[in-house]
Protein backbone atom coordinates (compact mmCIF):
# COMPACT_ATOMS: atom_id res chain seq x y z
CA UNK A 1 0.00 0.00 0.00
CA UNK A 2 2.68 2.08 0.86
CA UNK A 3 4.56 1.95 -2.62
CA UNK A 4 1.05 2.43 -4.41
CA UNK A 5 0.66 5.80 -2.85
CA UNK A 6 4.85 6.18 -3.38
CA UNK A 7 4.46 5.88 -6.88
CA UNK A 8 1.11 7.80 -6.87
CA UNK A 9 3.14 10.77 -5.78
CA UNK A 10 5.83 10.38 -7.72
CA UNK A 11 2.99 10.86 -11.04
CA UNK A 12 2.15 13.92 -9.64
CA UNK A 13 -1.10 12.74 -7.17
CA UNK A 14 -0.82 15.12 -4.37
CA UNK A 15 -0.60 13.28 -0.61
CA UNK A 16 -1.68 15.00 2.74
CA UNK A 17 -1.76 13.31 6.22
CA UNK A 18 -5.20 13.51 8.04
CA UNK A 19 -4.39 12.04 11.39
CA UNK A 20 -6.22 12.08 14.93
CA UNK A 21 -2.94 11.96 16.66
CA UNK A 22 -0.22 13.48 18.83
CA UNK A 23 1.57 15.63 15.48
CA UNK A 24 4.95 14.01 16.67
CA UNK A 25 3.86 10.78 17.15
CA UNK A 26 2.10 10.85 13.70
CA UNK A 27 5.22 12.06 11.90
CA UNK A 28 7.23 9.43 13.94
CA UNK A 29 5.63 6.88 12.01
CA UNK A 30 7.15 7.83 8.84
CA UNK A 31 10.79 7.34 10.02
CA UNK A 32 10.50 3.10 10.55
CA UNK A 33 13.43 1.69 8.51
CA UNK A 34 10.97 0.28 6.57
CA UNK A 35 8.56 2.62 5.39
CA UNK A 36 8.19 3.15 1.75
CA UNK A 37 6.99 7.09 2.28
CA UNK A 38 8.75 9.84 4.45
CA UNK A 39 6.70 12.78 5.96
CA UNK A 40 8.39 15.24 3.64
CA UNK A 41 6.59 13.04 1.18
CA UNK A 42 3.14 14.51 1.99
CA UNK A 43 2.27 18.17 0.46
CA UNK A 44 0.40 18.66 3.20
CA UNK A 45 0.69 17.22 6.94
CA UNK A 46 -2.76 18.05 9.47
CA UNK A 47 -2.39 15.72 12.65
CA UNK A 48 -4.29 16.63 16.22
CA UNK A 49 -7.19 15.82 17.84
CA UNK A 50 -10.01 18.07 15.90
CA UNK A 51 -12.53 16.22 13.85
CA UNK A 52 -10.74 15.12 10.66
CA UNK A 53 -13.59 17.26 8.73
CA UNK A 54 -11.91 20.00 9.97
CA UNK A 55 -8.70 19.13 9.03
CA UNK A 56 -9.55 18.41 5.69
CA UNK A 57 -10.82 21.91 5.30
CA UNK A 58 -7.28 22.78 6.62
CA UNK A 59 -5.96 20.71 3.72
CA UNK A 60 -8.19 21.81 1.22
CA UNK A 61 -6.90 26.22 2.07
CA UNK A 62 -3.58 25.02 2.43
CA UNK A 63 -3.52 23.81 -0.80
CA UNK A 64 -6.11 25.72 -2.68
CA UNK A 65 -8.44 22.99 -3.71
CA UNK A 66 -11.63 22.48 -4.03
CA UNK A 67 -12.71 18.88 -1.45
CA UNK A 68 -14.02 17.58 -4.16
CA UNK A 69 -10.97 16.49 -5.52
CA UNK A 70 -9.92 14.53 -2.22
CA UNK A 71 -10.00 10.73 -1.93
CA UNK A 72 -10.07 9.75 1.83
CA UNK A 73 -8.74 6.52 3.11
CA UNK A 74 -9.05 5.58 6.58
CA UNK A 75 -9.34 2.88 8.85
CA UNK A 76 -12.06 3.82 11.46
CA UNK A 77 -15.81 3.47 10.19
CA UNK A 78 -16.67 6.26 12.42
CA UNK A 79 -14.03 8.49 10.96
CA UNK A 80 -15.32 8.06 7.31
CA UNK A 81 -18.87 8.56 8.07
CA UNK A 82 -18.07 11.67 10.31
CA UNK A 83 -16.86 13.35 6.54
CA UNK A 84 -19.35 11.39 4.51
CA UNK A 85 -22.14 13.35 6.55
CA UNK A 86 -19.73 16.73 6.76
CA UNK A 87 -18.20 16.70 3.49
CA UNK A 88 -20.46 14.76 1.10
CA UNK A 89 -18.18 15.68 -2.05
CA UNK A 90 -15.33 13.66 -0.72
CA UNK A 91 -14.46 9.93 -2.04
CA UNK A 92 -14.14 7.51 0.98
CA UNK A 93 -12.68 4.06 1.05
CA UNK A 94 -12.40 2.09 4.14
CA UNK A 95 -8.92 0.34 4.81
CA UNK A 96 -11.00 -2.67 6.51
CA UNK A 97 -10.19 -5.11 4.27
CA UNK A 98 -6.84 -6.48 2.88
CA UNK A 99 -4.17 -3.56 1.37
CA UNK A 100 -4.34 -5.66 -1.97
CA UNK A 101 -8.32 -5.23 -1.99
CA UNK A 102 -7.63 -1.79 -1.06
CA UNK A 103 -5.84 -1.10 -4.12
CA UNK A 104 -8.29 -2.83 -6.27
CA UNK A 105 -10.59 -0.46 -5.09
CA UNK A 106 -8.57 2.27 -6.01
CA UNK A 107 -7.69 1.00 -9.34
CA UNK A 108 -11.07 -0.18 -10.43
CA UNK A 109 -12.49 3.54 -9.51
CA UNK A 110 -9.85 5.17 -11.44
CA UNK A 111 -9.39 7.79 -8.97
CA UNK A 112 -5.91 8.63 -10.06
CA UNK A 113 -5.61 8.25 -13.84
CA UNK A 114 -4.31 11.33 -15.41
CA UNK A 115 -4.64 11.82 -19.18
CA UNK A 116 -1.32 12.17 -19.67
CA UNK A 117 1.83 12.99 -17.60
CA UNK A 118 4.23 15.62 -17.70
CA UNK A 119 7.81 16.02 -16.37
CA UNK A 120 6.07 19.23 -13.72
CA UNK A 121 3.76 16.59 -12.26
CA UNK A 122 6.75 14.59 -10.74
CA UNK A 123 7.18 18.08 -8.93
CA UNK A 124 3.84 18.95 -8.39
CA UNK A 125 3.68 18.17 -4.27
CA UNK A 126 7.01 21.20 -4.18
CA UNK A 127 4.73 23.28 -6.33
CA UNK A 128 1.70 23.11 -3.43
CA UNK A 129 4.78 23.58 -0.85
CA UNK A 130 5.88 26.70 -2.07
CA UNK A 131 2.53 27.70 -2.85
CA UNK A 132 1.64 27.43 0.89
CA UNK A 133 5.23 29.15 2.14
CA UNK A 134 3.73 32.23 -0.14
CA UNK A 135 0.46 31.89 1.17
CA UNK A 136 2.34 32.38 4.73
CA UNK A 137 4.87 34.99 3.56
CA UNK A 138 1.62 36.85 2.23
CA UNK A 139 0.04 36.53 5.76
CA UNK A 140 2.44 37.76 7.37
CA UNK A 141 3.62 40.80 4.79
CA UNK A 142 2.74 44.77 5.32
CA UNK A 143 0.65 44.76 2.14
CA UNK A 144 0.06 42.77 -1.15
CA UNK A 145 2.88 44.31 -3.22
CA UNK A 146 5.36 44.21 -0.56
CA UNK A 147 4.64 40.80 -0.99
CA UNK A 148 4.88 40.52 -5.07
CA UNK A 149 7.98 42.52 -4.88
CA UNK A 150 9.70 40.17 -1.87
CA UNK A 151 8.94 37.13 -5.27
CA UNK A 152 11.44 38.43 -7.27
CA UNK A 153 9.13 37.55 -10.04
CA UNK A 154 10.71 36.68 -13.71
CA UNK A 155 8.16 36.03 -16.70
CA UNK A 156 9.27 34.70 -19.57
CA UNK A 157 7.00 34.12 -23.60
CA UNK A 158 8.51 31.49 -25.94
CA UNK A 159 7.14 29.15 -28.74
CA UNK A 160 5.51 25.99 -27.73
CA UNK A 161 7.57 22.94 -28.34
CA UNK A 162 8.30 19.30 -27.84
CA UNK A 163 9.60 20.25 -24.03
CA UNK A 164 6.32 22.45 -23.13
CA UNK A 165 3.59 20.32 -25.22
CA UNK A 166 2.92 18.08 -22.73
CA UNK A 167 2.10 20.73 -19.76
CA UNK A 168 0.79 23.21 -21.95
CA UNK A 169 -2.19 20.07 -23.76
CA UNK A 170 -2.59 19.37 -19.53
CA UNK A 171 -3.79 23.06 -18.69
CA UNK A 172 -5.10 23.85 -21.95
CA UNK A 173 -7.95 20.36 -21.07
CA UNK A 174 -7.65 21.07 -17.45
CA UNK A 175 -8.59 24.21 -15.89
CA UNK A 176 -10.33 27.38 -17.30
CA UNK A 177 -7.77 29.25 -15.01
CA UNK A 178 -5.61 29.20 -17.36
CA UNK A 179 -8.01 28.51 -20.39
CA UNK A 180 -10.38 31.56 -20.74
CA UNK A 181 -11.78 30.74 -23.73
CA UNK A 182 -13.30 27.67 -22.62
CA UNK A 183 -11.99 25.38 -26.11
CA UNK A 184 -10.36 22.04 -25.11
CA UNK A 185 -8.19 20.40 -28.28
CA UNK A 186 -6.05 16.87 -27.89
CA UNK A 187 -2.59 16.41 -28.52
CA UNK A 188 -3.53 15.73 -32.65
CA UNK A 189 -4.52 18.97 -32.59
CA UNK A 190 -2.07 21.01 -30.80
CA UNK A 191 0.38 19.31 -32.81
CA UNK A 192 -1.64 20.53 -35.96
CA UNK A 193 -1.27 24.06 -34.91
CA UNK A 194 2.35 24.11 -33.67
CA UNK A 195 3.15 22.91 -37.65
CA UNK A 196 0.84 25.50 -38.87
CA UNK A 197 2.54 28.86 -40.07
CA UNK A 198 -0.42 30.46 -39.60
CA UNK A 199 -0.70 29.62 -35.59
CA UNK A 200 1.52 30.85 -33.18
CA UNK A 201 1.54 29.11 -30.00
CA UNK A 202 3.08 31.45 -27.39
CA UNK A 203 3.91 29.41 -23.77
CA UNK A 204 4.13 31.82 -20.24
CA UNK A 205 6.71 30.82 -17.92
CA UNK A 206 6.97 32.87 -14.57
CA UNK A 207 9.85 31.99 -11.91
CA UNK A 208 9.79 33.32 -8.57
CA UNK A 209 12.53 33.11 -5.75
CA UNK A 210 10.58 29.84 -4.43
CA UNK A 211 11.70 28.57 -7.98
CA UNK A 212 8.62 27.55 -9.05
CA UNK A 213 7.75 27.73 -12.96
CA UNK A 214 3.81 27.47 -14.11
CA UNK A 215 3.01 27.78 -17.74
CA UNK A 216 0.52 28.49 -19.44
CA UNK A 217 -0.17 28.70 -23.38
CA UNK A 218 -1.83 31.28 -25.01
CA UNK A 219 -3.99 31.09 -28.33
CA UNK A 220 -4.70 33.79 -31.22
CA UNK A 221 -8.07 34.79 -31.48
């Protein structure tokens, strides 16, 4: 079980602890000899003794995600129905039966099968750690440009190309946040237009001093 949700984060599925437990004793846990996952492995870490509904509300700021996007794996019944009555939106799985029916589970409900994979999802649980650092930094700072200007912000516009299609065909399908317009294509297609004279296919890179790069393509009218 413990190498499933290894290699789950090494694809770019984003861990978090939700533990009803003393914090060190919970982190403890990770450092057996044996254990496949370290606490640094988690982009997110919420152990204590509030109700774990709360702490997945913790998770869910921390990392700036919607709950619905959470799959919740625990081994007390009580636990699970406690944030299947609080938190409706949230997958549940009960680890009361055998890890390798466990995994079935997971497997057969295709909870964690991306369309395709890019090199920045192998880095994505860094990405939600330095987001959260700036969400403290931002907390914490005199006003919101003080803040922007402590980034030390560098953007950067270049062509789409065989190093950027992946990421760029991921947000372009994946998230109006960075897709305005609302038009999904597949890789056939973006492929069609990087060929095509009459496209230009402009990629956004922006670095900050947490180096962190996000990109985002951008489409003629």
């Amino acid at each position: 079980m413990q190498d499933y949700v290894s290699d789950s984060g090494k694809r770019g599925i984003i861990l978090a602890v939700n533990s009803k437990n003393d914090p060190t004793l919970a982190r403890e846990g990770f450092t057996h000899p044996h254990s496949a996952l370290a606490a640094d492995d988690f982009a997110s870490f919420q152990a204590g003794w509030d109700m774990k509904s709360r702490n997945m509300a913790r998770i869910a700021k921390e990392l700036n995600v919607f709950t619905d996007s959470f799959v919740f794996i625990d081994d007390n019944k009580p636990e699970i129905l406690e944030i299947n009555n609080t938190l409706p939106e949230v997958a549940t799985l009960s680890y009361d039966t055998s890890p390798v029916e466990l995994l079935t589970q997971l497997d057969r409900n295709g909870y964690f099968e991306p369309v395709s994979i890019s090199a920045d999802d192998s880095k994505r649980k860094d990405y939600y750690k330095q987001n959260a650092l700036r969400e403290q930094n931002l907390a914490s700072a005199a006003s919101l440009e003080d803040h922007l200007q402590s980034l030390n912000m560098s953007a950067r516009l270049f062509a789409v190309d065989d190093a950027s299609f992946e990421r760029c065909l991921q947000l372009i399908n994946k998230t109006n946040q960075f897709n305005p317009t609302t038009r999904r294509t597949d890789g056939i297609e973006l492929s069609r237009k990087m060929a095509d004279k009459n496209s230009l296919l402009i990629c956004g890179s922006l670095t900050d001093n947490s180096v962190l790069t996000v990109s985002s393509p951008s489409y003629p009218p």
